[in-house]
PDB file of N, CA and C in Angstrom:
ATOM      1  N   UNK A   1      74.187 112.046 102.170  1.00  0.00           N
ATOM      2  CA  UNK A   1      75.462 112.238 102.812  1.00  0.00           C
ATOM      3  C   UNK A   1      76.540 111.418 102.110  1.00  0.00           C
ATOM      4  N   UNK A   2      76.367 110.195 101.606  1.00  0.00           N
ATOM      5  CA  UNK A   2      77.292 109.434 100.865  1.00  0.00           C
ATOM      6  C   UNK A   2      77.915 109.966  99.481  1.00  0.00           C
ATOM      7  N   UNK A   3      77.289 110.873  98.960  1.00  0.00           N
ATOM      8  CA  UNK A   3      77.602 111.880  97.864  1.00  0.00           C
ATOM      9  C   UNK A   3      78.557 112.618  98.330  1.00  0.00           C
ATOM     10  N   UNK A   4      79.137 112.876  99.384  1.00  0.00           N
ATOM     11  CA  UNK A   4      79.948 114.185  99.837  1.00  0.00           C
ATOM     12  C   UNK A   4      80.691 113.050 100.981  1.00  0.00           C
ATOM     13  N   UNK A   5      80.811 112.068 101.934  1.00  0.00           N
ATOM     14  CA  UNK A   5      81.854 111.373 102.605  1.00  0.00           C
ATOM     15  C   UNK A   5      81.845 110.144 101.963  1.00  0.00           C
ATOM     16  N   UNK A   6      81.350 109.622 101.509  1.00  0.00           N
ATOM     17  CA  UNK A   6      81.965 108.417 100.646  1.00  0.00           C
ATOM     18  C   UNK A   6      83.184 108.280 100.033  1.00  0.00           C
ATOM     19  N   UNK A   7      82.978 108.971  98.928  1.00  0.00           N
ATOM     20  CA  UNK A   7      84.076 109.260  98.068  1.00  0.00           C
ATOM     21  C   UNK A   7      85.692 109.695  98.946  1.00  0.00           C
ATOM     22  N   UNK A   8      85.762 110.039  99.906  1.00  0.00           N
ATOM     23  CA  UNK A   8      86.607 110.494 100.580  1.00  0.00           C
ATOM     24  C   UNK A   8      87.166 109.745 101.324  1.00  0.00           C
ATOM     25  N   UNK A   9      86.379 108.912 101.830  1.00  0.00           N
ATOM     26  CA  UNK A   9      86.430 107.272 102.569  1.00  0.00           C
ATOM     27  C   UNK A   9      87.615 106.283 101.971  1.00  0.00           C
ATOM     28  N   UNK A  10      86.720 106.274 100.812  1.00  0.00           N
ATOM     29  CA  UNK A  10      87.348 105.238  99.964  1.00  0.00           C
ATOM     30  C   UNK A  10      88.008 105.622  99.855  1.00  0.00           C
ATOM     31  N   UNK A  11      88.993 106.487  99.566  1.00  0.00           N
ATOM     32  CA  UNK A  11      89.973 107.050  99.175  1.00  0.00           C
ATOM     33  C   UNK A  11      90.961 106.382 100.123  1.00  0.00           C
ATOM     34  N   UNK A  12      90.499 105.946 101.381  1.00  0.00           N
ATOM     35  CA  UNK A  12      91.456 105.368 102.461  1.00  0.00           C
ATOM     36  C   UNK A  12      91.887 103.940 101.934  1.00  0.00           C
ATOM     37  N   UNK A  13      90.932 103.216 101.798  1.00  0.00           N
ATOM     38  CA  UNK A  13      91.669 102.153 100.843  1.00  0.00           C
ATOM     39  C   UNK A  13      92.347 101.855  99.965  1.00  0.00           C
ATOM     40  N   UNK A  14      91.900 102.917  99.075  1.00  0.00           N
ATOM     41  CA  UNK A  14      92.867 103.300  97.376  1.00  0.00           C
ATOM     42  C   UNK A  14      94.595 103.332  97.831  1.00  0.00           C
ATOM     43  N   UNK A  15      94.578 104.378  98.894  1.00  0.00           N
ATOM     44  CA  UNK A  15      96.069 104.828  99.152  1.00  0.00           C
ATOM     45  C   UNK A  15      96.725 103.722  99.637  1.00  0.00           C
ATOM     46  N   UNK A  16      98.424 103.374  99.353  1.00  0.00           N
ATOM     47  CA  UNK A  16      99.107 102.314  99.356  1.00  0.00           C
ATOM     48  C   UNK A  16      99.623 102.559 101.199  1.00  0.00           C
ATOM     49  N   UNK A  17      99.267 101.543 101.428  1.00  0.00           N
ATOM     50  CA  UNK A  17      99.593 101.690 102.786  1.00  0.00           C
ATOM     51  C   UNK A  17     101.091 102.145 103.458  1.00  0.00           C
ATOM     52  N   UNK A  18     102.081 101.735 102.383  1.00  0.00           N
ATOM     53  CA  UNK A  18     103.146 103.060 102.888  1.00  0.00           C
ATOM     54  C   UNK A  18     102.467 104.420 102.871  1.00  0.00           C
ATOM     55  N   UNK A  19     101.752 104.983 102.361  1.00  0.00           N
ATOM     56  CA  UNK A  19     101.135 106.396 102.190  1.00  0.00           C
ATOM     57  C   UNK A  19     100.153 106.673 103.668  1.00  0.00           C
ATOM     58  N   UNK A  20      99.680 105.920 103.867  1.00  0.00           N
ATOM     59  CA  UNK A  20      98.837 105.526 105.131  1.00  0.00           C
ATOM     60  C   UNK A  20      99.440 105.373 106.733  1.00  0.00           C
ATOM     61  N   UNK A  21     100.937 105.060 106.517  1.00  0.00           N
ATOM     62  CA  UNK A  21     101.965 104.928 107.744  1.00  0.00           C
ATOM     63  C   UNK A  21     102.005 106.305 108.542  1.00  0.00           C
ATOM     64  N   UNK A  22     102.472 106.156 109.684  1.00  0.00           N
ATOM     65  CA  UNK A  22     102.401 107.078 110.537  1.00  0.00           C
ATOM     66  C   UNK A  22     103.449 108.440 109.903  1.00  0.00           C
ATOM     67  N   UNK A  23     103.730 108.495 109.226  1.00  0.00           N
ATOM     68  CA  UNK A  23     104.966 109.064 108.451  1.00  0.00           C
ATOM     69  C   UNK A  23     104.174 110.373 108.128  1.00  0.00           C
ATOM     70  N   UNK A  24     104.753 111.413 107.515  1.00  0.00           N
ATOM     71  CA  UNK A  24     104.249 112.675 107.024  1.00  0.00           C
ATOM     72  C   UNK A  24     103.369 113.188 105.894  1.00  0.00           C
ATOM     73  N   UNK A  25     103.464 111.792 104.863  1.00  0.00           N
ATOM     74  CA  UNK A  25     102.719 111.668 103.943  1.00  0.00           C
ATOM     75  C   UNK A  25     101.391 111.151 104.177  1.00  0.00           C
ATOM     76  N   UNK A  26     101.338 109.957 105.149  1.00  0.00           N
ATOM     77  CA  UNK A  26     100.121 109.820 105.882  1.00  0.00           C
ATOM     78  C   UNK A  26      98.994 110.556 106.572  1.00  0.00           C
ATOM     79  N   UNK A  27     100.075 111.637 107.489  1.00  0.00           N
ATOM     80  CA  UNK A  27      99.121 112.286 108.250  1.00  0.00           C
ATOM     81  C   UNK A  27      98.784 113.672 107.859  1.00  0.00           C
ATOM     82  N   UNK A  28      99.253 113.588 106.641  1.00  0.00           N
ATOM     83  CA  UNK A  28      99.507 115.078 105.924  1.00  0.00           C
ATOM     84  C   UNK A  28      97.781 114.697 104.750  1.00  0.00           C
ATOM     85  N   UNK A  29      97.896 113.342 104.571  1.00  0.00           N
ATOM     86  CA  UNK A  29      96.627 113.226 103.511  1.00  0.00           C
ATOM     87  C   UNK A  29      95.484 112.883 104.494  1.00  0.00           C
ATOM     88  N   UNK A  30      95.404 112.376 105.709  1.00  0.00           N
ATOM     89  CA  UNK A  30      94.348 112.902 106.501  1.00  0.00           C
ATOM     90  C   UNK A  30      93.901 113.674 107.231  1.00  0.00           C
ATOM     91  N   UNK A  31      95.108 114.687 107.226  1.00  0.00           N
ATOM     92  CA  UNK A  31      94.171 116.216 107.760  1.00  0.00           C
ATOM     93  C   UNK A  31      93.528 116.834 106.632  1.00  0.00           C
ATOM     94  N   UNK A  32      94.458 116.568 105.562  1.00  0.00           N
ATOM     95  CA  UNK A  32      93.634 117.625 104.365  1.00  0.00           C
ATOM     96  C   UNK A  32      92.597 117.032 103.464  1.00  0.00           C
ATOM     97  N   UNK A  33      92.392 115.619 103.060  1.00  0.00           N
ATOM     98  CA  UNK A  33      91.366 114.515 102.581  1.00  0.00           C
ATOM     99  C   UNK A  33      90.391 114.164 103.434  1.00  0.00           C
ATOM    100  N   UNK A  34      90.790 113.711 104.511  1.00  0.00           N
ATOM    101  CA  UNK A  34      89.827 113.208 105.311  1.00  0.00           C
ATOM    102  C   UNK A  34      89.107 113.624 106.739  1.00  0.00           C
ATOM    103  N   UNK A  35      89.892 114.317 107.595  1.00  0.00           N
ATOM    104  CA  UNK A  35      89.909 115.134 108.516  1.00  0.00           C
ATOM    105  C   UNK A  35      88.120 116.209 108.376  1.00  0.00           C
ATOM    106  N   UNK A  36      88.443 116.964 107.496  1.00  0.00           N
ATOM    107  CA  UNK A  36      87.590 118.147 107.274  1.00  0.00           C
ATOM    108  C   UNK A  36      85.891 117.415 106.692  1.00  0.00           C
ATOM    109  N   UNK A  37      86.057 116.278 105.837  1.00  0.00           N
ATOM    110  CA  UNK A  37      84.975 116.030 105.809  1.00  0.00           C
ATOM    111  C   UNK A  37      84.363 115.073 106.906  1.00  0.00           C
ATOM    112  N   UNK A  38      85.214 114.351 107.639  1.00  0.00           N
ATOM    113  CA  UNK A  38      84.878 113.765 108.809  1.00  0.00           C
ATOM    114  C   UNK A  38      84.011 114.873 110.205  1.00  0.00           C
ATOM    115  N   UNK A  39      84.816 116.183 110.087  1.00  0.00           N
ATOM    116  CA  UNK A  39      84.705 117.065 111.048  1.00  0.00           C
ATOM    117  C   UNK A  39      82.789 117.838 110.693  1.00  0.00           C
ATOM    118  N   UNK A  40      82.451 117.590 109.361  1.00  0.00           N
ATOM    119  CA  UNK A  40      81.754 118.539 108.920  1.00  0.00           C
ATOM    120  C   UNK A  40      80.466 117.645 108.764  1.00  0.00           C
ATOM    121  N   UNK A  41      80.555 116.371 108.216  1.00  0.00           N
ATOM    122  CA  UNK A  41      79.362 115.697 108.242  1.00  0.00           C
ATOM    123  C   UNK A  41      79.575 114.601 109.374  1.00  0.00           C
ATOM    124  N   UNK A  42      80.198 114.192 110.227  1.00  0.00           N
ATOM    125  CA  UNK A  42      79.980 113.014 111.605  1.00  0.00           C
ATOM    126  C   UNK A  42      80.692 114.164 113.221  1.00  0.00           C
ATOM    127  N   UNK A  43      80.931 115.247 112.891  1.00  0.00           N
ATOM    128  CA  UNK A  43      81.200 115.837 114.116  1.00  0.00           C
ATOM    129  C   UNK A  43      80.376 116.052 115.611  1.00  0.00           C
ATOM    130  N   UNK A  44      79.256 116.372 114.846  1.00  0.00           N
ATOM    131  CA  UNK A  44      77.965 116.611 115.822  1.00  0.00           C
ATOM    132  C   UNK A  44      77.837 115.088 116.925  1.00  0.00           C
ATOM    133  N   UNK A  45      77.783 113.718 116.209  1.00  0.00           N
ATOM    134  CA  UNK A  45      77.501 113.090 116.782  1.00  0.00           C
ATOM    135  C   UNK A  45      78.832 112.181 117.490  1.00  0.00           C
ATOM    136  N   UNK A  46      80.098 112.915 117.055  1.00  0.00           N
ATOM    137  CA  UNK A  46      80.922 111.875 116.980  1.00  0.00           C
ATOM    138  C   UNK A  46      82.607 112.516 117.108  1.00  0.00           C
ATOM    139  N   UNK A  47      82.885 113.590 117.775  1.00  0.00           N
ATOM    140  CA  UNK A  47      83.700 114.125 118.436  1.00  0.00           C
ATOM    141  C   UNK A  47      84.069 114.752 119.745  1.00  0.00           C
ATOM    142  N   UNK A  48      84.876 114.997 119.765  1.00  0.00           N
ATOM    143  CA  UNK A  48      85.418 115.477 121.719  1.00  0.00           C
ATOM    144  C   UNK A  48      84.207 116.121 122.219  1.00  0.00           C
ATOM    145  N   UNK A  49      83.866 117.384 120.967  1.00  0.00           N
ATOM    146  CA  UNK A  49      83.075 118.045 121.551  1.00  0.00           C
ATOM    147  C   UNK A  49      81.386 117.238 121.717  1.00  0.00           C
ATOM    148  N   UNK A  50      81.091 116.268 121.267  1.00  0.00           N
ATOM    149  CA  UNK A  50      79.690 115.486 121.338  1.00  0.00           C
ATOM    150  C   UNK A  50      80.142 114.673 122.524  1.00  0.00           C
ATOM    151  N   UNK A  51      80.888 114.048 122.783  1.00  0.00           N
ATOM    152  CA  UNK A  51      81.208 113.280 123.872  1.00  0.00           C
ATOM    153  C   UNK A  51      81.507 114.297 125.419  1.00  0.00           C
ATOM    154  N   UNK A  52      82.015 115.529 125.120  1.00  0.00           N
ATOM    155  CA  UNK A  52      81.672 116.595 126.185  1.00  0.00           C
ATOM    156  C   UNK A  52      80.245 116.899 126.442  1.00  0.00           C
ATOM    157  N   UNK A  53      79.599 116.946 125.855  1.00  0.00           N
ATOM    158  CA  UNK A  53      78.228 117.234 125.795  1.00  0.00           C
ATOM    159  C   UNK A  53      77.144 116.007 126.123  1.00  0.00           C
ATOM    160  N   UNK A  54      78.245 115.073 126.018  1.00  0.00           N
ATOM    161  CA  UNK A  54      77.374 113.327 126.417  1.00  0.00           C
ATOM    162  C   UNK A  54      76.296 113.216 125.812  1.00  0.00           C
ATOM    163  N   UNK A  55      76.952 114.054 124.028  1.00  0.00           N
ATOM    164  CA  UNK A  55      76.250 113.273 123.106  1.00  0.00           C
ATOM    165  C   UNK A  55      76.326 112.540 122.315  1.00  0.00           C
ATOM    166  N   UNK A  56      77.592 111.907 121.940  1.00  0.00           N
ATOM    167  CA  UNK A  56      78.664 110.621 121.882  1.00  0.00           C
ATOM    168  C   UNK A  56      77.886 109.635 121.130  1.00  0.00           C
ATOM    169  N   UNK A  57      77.898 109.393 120.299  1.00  0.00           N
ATOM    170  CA  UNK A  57      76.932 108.529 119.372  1.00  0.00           C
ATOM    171  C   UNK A  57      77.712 106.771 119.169  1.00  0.00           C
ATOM    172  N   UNK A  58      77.421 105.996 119.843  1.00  0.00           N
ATOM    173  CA  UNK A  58      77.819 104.398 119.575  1.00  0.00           C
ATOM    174  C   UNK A  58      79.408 104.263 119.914  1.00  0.00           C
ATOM    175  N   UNK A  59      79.659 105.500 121.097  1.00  0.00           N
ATOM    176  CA  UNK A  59      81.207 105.307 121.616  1.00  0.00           C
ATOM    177  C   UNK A  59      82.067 105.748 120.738  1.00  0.00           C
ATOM    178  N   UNK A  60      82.077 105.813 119.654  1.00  0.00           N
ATOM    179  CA  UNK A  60      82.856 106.400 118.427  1.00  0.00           C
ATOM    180  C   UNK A  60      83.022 107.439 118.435  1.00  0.00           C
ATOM    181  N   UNK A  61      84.866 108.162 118.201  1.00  0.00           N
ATOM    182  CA  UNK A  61      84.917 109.461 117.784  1.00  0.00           C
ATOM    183  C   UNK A  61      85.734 109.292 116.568  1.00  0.00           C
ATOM    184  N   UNK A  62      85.488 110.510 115.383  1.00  0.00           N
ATOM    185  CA  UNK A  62      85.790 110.505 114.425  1.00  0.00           C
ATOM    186  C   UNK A  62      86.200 111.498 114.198  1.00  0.00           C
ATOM    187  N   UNK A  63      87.067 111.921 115.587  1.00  0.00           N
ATOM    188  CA  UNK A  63      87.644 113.416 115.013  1.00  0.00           C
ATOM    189  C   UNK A  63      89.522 112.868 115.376  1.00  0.00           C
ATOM    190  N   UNK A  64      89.664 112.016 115.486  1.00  0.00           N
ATOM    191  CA  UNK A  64      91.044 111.418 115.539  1.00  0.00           C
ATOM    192  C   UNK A  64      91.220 110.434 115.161  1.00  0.00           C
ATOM    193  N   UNK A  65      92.516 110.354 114.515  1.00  0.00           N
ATOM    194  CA  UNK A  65      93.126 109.387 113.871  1.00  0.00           C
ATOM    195  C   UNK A  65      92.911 107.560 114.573  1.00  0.00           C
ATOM    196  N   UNK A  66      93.070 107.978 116.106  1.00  0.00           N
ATOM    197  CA  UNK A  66      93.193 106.908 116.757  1.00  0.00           C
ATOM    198  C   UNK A  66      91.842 106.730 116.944  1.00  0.00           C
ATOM    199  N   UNK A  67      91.051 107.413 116.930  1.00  0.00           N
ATOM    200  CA  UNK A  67      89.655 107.872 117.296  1.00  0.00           C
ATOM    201  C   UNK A  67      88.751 106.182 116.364  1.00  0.00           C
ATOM    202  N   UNK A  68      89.496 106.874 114.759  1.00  0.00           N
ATOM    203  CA  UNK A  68      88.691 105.823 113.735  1.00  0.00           C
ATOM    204  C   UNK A  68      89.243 104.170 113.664  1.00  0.00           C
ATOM    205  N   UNK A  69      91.018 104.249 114.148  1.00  0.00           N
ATOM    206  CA  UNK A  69      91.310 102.791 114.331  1.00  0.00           C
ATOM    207  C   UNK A  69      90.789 102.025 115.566  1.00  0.00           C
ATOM    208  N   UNK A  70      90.467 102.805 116.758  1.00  0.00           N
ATOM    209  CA  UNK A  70      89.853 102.031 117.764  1.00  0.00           C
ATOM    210  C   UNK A  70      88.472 101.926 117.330  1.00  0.00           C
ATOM    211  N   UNK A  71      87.544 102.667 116.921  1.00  0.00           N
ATOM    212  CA  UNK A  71      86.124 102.433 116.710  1.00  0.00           C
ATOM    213  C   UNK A  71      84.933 102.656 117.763  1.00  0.00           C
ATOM    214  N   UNK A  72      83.828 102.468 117.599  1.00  0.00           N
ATOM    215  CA  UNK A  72      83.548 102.722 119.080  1.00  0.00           C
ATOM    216  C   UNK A  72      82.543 101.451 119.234  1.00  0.00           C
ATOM    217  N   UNK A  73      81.337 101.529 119.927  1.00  0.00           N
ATOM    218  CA  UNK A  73      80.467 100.023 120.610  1.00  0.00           C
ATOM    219  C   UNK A  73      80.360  98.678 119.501  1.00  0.00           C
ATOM    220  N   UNK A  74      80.741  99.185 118.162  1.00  0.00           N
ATOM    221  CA  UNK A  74      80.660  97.953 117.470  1.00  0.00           C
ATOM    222  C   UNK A  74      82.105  97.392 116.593  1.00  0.00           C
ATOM    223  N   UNK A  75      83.117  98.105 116.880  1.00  0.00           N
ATOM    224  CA  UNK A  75      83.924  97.383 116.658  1.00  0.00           C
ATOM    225  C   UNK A  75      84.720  98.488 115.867  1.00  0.00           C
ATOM    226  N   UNK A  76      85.885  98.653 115.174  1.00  0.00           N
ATOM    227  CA  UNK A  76      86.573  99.440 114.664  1.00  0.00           C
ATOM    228  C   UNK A  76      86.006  99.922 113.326  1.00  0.00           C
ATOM    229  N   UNK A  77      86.730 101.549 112.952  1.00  0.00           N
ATOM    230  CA  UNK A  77      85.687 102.024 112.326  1.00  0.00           C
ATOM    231  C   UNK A  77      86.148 101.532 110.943  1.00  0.00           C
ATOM    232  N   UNK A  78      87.302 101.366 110.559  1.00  0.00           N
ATOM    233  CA  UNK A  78      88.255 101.224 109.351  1.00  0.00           C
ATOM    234  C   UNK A  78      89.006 100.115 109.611  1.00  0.00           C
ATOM    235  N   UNK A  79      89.060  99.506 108.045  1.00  0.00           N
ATOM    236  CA  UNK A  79      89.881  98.359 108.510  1.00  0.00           C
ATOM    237  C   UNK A  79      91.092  99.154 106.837  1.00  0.00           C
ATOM    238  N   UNK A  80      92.092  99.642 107.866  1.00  0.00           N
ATOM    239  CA  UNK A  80      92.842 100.000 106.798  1.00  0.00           C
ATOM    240  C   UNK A  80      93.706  99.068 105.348  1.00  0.00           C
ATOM    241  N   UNK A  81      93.540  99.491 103.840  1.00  0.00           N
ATOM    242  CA  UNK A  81      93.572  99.073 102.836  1.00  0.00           C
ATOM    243  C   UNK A  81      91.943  97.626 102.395  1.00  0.00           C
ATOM    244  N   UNK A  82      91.305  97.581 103.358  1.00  0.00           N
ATOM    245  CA  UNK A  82      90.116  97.010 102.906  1.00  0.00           C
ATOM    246  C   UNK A  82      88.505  97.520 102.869  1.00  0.00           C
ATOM    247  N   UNK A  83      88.502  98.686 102.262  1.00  0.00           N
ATOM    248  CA  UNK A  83      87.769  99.677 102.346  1.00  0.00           C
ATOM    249  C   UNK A  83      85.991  98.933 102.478  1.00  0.00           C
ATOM    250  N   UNK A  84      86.001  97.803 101.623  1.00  0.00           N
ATOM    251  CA  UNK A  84      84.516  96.850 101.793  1.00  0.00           C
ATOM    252  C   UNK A  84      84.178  96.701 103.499  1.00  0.00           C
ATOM    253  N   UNK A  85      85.473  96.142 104.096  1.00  0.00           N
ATOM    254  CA  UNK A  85      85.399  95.457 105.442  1.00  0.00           C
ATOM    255  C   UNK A  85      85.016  96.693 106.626  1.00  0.00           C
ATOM    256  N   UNK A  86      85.481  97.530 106.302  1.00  0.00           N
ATOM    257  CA  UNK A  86      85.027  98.666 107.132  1.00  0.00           C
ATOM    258  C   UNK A  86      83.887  99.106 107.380  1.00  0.00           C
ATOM    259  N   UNK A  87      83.493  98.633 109.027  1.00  0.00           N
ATOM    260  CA  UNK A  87      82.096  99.692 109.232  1.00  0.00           C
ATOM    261  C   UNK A  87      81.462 101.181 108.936  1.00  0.00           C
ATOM    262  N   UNK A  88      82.488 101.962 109.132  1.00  0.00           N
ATOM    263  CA  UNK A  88      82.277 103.305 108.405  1.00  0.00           C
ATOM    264  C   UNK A  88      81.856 103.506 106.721  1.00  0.00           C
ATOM    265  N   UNK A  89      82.409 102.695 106.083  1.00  0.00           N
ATOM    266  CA  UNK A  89      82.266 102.573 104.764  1.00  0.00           C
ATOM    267  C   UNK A  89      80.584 102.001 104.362  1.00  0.00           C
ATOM    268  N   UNK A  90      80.665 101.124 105.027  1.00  0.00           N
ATOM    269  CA  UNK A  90      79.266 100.454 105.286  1.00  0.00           C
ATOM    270  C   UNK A  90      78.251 101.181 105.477  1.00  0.00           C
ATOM    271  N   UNK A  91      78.534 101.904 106.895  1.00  0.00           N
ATOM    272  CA  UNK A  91      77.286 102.822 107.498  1.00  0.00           C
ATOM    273  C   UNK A  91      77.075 103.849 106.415  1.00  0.00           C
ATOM    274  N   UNK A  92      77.710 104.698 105.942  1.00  0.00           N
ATOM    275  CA  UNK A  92      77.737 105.681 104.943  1.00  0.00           C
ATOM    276  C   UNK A  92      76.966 105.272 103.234  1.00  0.00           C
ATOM    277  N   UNK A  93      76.976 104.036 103.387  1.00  0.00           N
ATOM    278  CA  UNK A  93      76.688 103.157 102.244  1.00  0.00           C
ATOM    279  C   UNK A  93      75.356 102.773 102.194  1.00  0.00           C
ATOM    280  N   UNK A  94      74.946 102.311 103.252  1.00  0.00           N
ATOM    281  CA  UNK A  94      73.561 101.708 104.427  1.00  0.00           C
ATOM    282  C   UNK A  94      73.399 100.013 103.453  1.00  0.00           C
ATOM    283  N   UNK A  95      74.668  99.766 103.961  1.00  0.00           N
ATOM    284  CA  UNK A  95      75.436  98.227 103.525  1.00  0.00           C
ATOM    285  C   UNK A  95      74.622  97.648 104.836  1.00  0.00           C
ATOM    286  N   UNK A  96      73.847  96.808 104.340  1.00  0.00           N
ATOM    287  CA  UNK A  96      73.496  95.557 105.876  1.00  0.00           C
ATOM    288  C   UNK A  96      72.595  96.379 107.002  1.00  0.00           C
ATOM    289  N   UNK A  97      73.029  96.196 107.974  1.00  0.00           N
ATOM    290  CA  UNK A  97      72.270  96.700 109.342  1.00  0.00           C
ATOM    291  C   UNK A  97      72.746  97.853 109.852  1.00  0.00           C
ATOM    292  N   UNK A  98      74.063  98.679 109.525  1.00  0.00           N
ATOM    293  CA  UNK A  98      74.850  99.822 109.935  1.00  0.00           C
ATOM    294  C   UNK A  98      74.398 100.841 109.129  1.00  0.00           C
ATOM    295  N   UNK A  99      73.666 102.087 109.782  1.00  0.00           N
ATOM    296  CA  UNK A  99      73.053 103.233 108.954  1.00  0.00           C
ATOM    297  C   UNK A  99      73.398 104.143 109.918  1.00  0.00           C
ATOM    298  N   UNK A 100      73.807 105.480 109.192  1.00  0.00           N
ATOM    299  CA  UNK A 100      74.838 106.835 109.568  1.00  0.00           C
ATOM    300  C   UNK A 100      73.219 107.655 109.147  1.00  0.00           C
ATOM    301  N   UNK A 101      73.097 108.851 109.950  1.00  0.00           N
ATOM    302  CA  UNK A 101      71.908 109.439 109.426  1.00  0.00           C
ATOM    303  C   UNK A 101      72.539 110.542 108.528  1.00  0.00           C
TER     304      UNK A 101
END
């Protein structure tokens, strides 16, 4: 899975955090960068519709923006422009004790 959302991840850090602001350029590069691969490989366990289904995986949803800055039972998912510090980055990585199946 890190072959196909990794790379896409990181990409959140790369971008200069004016690019990252709530602004049009921001939310314009995470519907079309990040959005779709979020939706396609962490949806099942980790959006509206898994949490309707109360199958909600570690409180986390990753189908919204606000979804990935709040985080879910272990703490936030992204720590924006520090792509290392981020649990998501991690789990996807199987950095330490955090593993994404």
């Amino acid at each position: 899975m890190y072959r196909v959302l990794g790379p896409a991840l990181v990409l959140i850090g790369l971008v200069p955090a004016s690019s990252r602001a709530d602004g049009p350029k921001g939310l314009d590069f995470f519907e079309k960068k990040i959005r779709p691969v979020l939706t396609e490989q962490c949806g099942q366990c980790h959006s509206a519709e898994a949490e309707a289904k109360k199958k909600l995986k570690g409180g986390l949803r990753l189908d919204t923006r606000d979804g990935l800055r709040k985080g879910g039972d272990s703490g936030p998912a992204v720590v924006p422009g520090k792509p290392a510090d981020s649990l998501l980055i991690q789990a996807i990585k199987y950095d330490g004790d955090t593993r994404m199946p």
